[in-house]
Protein backbone atom coordinates (compact mmCIF):
# COMPACT_ATOMS: atom_id res chain seq x y z
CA UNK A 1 -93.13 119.45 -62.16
CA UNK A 2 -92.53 121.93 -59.26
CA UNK A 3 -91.58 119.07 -56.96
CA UNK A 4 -89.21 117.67 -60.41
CA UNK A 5 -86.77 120.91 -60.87
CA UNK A 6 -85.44 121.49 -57.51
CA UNK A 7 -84.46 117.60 -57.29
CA UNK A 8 -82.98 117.74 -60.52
CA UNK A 9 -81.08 120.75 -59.30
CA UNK A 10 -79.98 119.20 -56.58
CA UNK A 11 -78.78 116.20 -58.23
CA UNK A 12 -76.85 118.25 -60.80
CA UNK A 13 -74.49 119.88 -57.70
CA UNK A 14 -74.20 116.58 -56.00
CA UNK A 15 -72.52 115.08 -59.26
CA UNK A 16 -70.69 118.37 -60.35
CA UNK A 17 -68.87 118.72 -56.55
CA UNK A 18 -65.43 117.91 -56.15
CA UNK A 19 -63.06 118.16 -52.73
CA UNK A 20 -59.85 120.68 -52.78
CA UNK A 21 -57.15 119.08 -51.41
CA UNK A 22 -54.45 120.95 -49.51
CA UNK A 23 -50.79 119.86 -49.63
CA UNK A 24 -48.52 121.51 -46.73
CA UNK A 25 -46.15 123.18 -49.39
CA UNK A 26 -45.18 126.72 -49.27
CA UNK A 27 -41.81 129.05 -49.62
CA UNK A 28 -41.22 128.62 -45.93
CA UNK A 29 -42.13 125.25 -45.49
CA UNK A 30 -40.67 122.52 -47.52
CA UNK A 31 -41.86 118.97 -47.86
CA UNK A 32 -39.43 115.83 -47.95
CA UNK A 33 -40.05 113.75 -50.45
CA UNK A 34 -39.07 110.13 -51.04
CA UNK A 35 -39.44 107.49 -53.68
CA UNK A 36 -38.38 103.86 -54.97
CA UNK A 37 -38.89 101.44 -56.83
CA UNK A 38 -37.43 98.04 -55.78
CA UNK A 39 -37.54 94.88 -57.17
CA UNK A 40 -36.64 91.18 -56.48
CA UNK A 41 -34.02 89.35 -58.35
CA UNK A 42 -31.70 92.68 -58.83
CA UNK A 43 -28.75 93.59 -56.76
CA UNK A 44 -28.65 97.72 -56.48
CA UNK A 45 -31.60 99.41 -55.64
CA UNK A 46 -32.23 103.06 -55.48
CA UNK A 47 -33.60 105.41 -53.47
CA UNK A 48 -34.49 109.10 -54.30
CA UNK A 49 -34.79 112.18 -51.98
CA UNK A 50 -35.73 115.59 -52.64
CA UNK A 51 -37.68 118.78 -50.44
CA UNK A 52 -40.98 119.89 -52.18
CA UNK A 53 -41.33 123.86 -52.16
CA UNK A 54 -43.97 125.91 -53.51
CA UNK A 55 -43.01 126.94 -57.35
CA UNK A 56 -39.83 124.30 -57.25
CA UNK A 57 -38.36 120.85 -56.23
CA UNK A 58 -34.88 120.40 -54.72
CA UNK A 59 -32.55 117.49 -54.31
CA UNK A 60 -32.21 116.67 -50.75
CA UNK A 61 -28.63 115.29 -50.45
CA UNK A 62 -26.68 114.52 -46.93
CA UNK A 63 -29.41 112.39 -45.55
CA UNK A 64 -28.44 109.26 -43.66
CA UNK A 65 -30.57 106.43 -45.39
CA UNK A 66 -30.88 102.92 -44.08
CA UNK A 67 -32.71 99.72 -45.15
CA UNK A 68 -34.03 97.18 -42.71
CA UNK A 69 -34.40 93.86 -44.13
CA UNK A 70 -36.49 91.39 -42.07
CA UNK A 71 -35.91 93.30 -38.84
CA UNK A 72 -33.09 92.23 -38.76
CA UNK A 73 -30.32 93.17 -41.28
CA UNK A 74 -29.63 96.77 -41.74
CA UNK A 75 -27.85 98.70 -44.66
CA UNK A 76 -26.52 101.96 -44.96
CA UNK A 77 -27.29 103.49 -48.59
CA UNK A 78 -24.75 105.28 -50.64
CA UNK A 79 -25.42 108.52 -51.69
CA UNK A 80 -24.09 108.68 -55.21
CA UNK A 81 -22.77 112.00 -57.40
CA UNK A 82 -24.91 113.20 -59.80
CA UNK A 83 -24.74 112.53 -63.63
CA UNK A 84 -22.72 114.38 -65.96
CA UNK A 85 -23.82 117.20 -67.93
CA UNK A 86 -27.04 117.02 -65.21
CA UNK A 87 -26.82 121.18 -64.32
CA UNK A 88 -30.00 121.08 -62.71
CA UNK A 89 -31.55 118.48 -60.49
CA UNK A 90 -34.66 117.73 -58.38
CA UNK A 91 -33.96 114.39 -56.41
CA UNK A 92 -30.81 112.97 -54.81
CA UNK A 93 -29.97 109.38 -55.52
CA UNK A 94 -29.07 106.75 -52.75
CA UNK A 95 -28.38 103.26 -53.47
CA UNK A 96 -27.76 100.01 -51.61
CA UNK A 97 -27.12 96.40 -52.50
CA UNK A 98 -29.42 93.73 -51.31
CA UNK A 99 -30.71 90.10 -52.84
CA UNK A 100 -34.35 90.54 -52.49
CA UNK A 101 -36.75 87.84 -52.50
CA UNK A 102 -40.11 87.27 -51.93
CA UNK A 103 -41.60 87.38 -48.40
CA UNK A 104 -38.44 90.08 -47.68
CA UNK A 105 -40.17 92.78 -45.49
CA UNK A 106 -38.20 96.23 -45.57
CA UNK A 107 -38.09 98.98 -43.76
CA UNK A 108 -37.11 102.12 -45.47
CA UNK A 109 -35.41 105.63 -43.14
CA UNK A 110 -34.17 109.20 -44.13
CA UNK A 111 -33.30 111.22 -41.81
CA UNK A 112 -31.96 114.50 -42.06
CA UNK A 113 -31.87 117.18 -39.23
CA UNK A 114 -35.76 117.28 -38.32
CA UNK A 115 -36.76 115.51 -41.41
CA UNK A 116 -37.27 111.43 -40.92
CA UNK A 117 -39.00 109.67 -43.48
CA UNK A 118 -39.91 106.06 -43.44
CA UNK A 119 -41.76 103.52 -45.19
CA UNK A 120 -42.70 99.72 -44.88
CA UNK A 121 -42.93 97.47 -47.46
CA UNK A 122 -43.41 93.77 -48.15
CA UNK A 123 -41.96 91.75 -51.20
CA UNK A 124 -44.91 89.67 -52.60
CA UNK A 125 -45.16 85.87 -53.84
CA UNK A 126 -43.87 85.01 -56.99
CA UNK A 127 -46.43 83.32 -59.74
CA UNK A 128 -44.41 80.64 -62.06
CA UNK A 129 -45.09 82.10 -65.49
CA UNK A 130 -44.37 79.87 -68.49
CA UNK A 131 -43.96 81.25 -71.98
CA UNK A 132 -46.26 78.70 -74.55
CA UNK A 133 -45.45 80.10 -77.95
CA UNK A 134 -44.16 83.35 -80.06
CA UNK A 135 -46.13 84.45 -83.14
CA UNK A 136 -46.86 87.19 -85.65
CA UNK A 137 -50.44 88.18 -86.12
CA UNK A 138 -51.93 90.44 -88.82
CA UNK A 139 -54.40 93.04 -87.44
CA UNK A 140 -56.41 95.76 -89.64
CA UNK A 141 -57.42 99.21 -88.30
CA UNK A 142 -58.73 101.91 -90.33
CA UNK A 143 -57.38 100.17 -93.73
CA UNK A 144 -53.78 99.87 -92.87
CA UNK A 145 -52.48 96.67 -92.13
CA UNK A 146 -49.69 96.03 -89.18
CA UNK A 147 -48.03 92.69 -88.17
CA UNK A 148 -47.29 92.69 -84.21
CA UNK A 149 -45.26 90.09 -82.52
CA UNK A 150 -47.73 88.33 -79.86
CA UNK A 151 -46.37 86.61 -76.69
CA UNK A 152 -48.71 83.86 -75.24
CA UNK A 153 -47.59 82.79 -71.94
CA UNK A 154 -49.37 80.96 -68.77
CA UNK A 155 -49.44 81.43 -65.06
CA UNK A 156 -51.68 80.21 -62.74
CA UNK A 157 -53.43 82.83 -59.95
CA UNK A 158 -52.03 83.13 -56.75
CA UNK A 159 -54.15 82.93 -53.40
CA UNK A 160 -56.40 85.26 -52.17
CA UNK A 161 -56.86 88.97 -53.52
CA UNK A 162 -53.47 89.81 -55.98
CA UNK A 163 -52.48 92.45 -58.30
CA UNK A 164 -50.01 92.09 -61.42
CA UNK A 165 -48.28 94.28 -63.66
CA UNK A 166 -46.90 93.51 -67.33
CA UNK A 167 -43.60 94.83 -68.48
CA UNK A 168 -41.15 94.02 -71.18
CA UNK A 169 -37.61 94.69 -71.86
CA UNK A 170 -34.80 94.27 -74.29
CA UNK A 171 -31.55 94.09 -74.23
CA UNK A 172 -29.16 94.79 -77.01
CA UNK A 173 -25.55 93.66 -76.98
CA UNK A 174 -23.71 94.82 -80.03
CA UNK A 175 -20.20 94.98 -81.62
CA UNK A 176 -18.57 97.28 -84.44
CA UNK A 177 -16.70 94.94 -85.88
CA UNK A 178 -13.13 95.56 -88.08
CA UNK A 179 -11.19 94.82 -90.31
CA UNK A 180 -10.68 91.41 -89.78
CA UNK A 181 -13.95 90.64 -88.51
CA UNK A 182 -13.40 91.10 -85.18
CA UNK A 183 -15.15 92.98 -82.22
CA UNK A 184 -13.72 96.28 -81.43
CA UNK A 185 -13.84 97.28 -77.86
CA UNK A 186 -14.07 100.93 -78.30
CA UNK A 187 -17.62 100.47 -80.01
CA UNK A 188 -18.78 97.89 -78.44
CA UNK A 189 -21.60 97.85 -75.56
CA UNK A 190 -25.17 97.44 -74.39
CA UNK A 191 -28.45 99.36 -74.93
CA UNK A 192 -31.55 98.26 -72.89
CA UNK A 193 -34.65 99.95 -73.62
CA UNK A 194 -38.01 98.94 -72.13
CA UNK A 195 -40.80 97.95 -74.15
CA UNK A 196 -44.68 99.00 -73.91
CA UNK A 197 -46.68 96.16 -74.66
CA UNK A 198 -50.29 96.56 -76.44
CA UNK A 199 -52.35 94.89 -74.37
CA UNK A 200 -55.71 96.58 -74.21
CA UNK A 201 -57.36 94.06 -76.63
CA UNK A 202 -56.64 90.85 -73.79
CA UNK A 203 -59.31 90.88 -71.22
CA UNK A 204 -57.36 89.66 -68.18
CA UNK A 205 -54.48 92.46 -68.92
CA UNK A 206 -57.10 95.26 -69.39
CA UNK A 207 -58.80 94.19 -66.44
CA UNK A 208 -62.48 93.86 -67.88
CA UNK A 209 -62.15 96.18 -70.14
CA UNK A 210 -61.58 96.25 -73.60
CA UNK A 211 -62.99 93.10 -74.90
CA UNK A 212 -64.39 92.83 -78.34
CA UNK A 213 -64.15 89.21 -79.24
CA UNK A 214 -61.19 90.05 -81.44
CA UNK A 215 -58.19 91.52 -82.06
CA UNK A 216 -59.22 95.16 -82.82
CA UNK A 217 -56.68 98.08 -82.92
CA UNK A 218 -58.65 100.61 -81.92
CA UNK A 219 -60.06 98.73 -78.73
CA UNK A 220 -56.42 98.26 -77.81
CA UNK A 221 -55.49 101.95 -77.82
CA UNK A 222 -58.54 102.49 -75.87
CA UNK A 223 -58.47 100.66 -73.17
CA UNK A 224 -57.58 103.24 -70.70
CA UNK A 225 -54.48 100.91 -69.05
CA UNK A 226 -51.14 102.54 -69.94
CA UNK A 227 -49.16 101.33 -66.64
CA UNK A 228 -50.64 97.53 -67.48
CA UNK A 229 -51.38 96.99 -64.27
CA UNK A 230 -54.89 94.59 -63.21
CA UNK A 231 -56.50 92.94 -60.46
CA UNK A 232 -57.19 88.98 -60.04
CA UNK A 233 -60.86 89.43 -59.64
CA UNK A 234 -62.03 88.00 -63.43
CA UNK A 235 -59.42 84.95 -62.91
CA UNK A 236 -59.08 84.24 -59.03
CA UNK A 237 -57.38 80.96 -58.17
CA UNK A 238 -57.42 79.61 -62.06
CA UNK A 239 -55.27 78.83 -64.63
CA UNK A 240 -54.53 81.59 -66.76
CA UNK A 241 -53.16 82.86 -70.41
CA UNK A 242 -52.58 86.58 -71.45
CA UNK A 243 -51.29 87.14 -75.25
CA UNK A 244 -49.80 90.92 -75.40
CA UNK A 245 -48.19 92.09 -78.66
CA UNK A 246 -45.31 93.78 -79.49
CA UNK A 247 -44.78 95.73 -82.53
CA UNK A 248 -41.57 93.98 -84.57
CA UNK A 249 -39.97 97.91 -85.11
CA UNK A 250 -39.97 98.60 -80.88
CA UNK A 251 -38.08 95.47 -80.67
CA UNK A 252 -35.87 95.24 -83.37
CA UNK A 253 -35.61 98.93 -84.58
CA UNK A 254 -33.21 100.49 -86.28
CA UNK A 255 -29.24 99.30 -85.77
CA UNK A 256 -28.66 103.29 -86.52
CA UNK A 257 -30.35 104.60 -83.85
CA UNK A 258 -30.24 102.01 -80.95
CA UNK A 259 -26.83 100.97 -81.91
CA UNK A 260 -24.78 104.44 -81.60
CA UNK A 261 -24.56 105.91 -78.00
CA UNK A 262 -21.86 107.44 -79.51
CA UNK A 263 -20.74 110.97 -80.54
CA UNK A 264 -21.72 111.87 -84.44
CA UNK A 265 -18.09 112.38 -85.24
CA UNK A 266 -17.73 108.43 -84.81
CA UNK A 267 -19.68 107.73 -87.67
CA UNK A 268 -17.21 108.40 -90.41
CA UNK A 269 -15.83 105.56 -88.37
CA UNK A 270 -18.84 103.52 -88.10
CA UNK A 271 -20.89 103.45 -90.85
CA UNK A 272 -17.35 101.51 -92.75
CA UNK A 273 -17.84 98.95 -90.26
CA UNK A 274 -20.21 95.86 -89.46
CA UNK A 275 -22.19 95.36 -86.78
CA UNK A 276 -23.15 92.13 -84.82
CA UNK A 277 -25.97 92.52 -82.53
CA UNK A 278 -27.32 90.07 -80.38
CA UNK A 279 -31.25 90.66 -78.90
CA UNK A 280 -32.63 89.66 -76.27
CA UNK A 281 -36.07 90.71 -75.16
CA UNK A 282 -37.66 89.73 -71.96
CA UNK A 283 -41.43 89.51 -70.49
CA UNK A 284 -42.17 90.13 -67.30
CA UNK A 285 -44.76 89.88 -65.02
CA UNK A 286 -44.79 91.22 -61.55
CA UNK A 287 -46.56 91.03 -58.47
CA UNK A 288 -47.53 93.84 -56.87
CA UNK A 289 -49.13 94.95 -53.42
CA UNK A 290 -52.61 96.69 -53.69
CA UNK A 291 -51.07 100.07 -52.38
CA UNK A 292 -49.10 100.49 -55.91
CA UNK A 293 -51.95 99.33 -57.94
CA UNK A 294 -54.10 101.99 -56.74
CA UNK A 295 -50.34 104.64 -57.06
CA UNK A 296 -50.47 103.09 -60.72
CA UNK A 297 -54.01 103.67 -61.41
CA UNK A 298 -53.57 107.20 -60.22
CA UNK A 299 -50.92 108.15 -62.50
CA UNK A 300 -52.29 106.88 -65.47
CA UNK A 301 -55.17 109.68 -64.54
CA UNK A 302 -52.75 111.78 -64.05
CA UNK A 303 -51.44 111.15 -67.76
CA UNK A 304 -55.25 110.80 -69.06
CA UNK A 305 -56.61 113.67 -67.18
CA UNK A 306 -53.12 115.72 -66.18
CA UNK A 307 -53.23 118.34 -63.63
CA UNK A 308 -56.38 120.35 -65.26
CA UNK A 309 -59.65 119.84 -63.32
CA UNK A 310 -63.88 120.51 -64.38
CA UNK A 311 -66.44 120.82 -62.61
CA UNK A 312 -67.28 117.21 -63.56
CA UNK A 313 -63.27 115.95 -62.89
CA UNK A 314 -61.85 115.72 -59.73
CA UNK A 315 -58.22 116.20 -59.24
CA UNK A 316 -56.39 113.37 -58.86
CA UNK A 317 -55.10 111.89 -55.67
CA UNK A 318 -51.73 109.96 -55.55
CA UNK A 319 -51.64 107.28 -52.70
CA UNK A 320 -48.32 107.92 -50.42
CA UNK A 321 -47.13 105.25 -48.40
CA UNK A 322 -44.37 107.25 -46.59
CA UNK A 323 -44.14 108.48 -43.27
CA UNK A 324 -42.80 112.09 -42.15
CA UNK A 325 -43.23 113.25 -45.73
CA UNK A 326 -44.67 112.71 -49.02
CA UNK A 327 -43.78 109.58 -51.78
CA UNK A 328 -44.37 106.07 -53.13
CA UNK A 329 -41.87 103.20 -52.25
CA UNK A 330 -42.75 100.23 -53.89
CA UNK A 331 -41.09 96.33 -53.76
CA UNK A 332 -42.17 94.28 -56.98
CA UNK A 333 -41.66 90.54 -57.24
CA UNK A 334 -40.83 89.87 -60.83
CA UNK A 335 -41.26 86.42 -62.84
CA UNK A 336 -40.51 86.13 -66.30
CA UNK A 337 -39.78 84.55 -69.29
CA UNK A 338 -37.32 85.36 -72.27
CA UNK A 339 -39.64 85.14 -75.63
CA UNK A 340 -36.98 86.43 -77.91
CA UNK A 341 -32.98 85.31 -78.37
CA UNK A 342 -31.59 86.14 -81.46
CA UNK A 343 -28.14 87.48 -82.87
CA UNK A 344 -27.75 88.99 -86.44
CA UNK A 345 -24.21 90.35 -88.60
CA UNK A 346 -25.25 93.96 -90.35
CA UNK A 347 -23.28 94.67 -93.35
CA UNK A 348 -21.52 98.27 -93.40
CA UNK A 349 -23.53 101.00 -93.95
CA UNK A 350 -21.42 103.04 -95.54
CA UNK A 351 -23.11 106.24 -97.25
CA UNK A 352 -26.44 104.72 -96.90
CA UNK A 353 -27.05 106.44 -92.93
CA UNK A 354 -30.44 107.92 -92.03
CA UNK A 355 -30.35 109.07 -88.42
């Protein structure tokens, strides 16, 4: 029993330890900071800038930022005014135009006086992702029943060790329409929102986690994988299906509320008129580098666990693939499918408005 105690002891501080780590931030010495998040298949990319201090973050404007594309062809990024109404801001914009594709290999530069901040990045392979079917399923949690919209689609695994990410998006073109039935320009427009998928009940998505045999609620908001990001390792070089659901109110909502990016004074004006919306809602599934899975994995302990730490937590560590300063640039390659297309004519609200 002697012998017993100061081993258990010992193994009690070996698990309880944790490592301080020290970031080189202070009043007198500020950190540059970059970050991005590009993508294949769109034409403007951004690029955001801004000095790290102790107590506050500024927007570091004035830099001269360039993008190498495949050693080769270099652009000169924009640095663009900020938003309106914005009074206070952390991070200075810069964007460029470039048709990215996969197997594009970037090279990233700020510079600014003694500041020069770089980062290297590769576009991966694209997997062909085909959408199989759309369909509402009935799930039970806790005595309430819910409808969700599932999407089923296919891809097959690409070579050698790959990471994914799920997203969703929809897109909402709509039209006020008057008198005569006609769309009115002045309230007429687009709203694209993104979607969070519920995914934590499909074993591939939640990345071996998660599975109950069924379609359980309450694994789903459990499984721990908020950024839906997951490795290749339970489905390497196969054939594979992932089914993620949608609740029907995050994709259709409200017209009232995803329909009016206008002032409240135009609804005396609006809710006389009809609307004709048209949605469109989009699932996509990108391929990422291993870099951003672990940057992704990191911030979703950062949401779980936030900035607090215990003697039994550690604090959390996000990767940083830039050079000369601190940040995460990342290059996704996106595949996807469109799952919903439909267009509907609202009849006038009138007095009947809840916003």
């Amino acid at each position: 029993m002697k012998r017993i105690l100061p081993v258990l002891l010992l193994s009690m501080l070996m698990v309880s330890c944790y490592r301080e780590i020290i970031l080189p931030v202070g009043d007198d010495l500020p950190v540059p900071v970059m970050n991005a998040q590009m993508n294949t298949g769109e034409s403007t990319h951004d690029i955001r800038l801004s000095l790290a201090q102790k107590g506050r973050v500024l927007p570091l404007d004035g830099a001269d930022v360039r993008v190498t594309v495949n050693g080769k062809t270099i652009i000169t990024a924009r640095e663009m005014p900020p938003e309106e109404g914005v009074s206070i801001r952390f991070e200075c914009v810069y964007a460029f135009d470039a048709d990215l594709r996969p197997g594009d290999e970037l090279l990233v530069e700020a510079r600014k006086e003694d500041y020069h901040l770089s980062a290297k990045v590769t576009a991966p392979p694209a997997v062909n992702l085909s959408l199989i079917d759309t369909s509402t399923v009935r799930i039970t949690y806790m005595g309430d029943t819910s409808d969700y919209l599932q999407v089923k689609v296919s891809f097959k695994d690409l070579p050698g060790d790959t990471w994914y990410r799920v997203i969703a998006g929809m897109e909402s073109d709509f039209s006020y329409l008057d008198g005569e039935g006609n769309p009115s320009p002045e309230y007429s427009g687009v709203v694209v929102r993104w979607l969070s998928p519920e995914t934590g009940f499909d074993p591939v998505i939640s990345d071996g986690g998660g599975k109950t045999g069924g379609m359980d609620l309450g694994a789903m908001l459990s499984a721990g994988n908020s950024y839906n990001c997951f490795s290749d390792r339970h489905i390497r070089d196969q054939e594979c299906t992932i089914r993620p659901l949608f609740s029907p109110y995050a994709i259709r909502g409200e017209r009232y509320v995803y329909e009016n990016p206008f002032s409240a004074d135009a609804w005396d004006v609006l809710k006389s008129m009809p609307l004709r919306r048209r949605l469109r809602a989009r699932l996509q599934l990108r391929t990422i580098d291993f870099t951003q899975y672990r940057y992704l994995k990191a911030l979703q302990n950062l949401d779980t666990y936030g900035t607090e730490y215990t003697f039994l937590v550690e604090p959390t560590t996000l990767p940083s693939n830039v050079e000369g300063g601190l940040g995460f640039v990342g290059l996704d390659t996106i595949s996807e499918v469109v799952f919903l297309d439909e267009e509907e004519t609202f009849p006038a609200l009138d007095d009947q408005l809840y916003y």
